[in-house]
C-alpha atoms as a PDB file:
ATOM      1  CA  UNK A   1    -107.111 124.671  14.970  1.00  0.00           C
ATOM      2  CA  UNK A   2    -104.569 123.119  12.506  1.00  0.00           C
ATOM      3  CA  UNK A   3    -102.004 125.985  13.345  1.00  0.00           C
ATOM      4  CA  UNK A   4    -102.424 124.951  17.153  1.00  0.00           C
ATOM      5  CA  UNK A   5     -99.482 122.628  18.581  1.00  0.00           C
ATOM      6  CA  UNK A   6    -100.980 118.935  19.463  1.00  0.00           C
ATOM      7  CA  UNK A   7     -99.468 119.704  22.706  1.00  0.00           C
ATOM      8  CA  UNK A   8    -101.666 122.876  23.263  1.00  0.00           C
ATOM      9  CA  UNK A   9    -104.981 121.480  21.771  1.00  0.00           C
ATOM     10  CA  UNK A  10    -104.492 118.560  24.576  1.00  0.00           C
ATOM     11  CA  UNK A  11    -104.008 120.473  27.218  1.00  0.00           C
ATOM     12  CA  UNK A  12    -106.554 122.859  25.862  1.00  0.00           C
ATOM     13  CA  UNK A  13    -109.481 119.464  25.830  1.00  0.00           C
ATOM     14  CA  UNK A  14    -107.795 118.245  29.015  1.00  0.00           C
ATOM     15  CA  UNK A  15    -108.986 121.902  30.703  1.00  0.00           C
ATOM     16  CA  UNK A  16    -112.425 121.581  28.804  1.00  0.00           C
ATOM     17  CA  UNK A  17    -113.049 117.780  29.736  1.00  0.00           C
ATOM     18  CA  UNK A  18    -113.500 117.028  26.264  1.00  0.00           C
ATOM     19  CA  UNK A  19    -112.036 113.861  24.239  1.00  0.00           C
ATOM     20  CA  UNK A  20    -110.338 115.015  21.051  1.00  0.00           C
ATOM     21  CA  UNK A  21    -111.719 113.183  17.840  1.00  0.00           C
ATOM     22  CA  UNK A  22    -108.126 113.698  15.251  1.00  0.00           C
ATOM     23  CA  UNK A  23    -107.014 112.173  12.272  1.00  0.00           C
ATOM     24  CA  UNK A  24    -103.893 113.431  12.613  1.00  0.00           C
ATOM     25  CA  UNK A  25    -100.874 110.577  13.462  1.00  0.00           C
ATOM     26  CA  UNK A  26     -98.871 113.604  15.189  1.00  0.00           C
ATOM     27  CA  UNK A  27    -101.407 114.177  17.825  1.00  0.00           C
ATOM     28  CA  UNK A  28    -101.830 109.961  18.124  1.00  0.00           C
ATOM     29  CA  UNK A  29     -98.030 110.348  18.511  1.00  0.00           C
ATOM     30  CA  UNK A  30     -98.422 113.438  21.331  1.00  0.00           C
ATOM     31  CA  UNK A  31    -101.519 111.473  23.163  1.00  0.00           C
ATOM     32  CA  UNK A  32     -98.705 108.036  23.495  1.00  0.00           C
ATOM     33  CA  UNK A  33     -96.079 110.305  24.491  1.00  0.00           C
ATOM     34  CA  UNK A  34     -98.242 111.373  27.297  1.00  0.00           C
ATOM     35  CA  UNK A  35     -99.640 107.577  28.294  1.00  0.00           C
ATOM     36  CA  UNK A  36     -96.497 106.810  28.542  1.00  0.00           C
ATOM     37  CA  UNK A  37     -95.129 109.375  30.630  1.00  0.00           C
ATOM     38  CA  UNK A  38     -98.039 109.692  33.368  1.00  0.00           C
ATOM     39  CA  UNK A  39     -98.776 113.039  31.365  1.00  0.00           C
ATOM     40  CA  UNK A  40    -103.333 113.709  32.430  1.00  0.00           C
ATOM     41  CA  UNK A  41    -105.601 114.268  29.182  1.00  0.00           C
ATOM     42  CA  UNK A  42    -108.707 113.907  27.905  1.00  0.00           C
ATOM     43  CA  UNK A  43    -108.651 111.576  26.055  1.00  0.00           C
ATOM     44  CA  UNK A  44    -108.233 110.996  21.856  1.00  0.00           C
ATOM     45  CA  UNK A  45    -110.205 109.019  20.014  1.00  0.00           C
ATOM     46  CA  UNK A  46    -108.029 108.309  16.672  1.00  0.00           C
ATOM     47  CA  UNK A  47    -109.321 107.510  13.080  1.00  0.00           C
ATOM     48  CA  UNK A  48    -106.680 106.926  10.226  1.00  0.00           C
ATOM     49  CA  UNK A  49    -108.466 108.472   7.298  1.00  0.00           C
ATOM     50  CA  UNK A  50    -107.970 105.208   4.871  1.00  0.00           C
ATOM     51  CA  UNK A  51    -109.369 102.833   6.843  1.00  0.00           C
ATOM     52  CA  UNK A  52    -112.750 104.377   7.936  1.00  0.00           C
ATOM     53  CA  UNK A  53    -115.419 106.587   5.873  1.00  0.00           C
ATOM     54  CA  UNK A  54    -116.666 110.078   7.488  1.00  0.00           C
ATOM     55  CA  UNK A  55    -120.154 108.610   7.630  1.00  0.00           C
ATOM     56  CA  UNK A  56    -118.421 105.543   9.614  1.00  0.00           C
ATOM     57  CA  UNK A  57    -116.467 108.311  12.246  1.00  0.00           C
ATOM     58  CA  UNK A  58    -119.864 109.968  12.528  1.00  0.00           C
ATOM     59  CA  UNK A  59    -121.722 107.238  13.646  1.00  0.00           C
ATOM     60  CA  UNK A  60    -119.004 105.219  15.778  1.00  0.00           C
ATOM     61  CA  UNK A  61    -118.274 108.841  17.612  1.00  0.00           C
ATOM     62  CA  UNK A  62    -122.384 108.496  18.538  1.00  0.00           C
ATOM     63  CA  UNK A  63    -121.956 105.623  19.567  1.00  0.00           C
ATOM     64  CA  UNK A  64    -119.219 106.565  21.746  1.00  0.00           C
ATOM     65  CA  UNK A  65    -121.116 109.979  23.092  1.00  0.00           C
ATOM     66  CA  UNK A  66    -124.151 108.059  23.907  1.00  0.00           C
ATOM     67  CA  UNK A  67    -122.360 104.993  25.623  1.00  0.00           C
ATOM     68  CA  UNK A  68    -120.209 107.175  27.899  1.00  0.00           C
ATOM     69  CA  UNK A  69    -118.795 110.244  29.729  1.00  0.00           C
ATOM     70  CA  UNK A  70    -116.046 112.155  28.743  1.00  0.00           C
ATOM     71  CA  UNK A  71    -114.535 111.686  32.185  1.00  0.00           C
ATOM     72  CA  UNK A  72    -114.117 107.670  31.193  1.00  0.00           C
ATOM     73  CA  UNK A  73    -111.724 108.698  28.230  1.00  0.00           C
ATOM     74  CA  UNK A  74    -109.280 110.109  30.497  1.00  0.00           C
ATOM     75  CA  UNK A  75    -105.549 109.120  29.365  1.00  0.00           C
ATOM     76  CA  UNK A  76    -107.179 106.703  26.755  1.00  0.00           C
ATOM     77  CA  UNK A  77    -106.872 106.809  22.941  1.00  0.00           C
ATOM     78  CA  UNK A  78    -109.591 104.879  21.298  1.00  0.00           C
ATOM     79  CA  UNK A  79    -109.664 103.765  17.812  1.00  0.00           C
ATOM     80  CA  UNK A  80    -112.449 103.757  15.375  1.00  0.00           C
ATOM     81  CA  UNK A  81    -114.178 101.866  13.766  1.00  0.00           C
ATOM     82  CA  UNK A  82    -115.675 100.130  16.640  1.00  0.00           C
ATOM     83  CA  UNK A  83    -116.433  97.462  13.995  1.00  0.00           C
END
């Protein structure tokens, strides 16, 4: 999906209910611009790639799956790690 406008994957999860996992600042930028402008989506949850591991994503994004419904992420970005 990296050839996919942030704008379109968004509203793309927003129409799936699904919170978008990215590690891309442009999309953290797009998911903002949207907070702040009363703009609906699903939800981000945003890790900047130096300062968490893949195995720490995989098992902070469990914890978030198991802990809650996608429903609860709506117009929230998260940030991992939890930790």
């Amino acid at each position: 999906m990296s050839t996919v406008a942030d704008p379109l994957l968004l509203d793309r999860a927003t129409e799936l209910g699904r919170v978008l996992f990215t590690q891309d600042d442009d999309l953290l930028r797009e998911a903002r611009f949207r907070q702040q402008s009363g703009i609906r989506f699903a939800g981000v949850i945003y890790a900047h790639q130096l300062n968490v591991t893949v195995g720490e994503c995989i098992e902070d994004l469990e914890i978030v799956a198991g802990a809650s419904e996608p429903a609860e992420g709506i117009n929230r970005v998260e940030y991992l790690p939890l930790k």
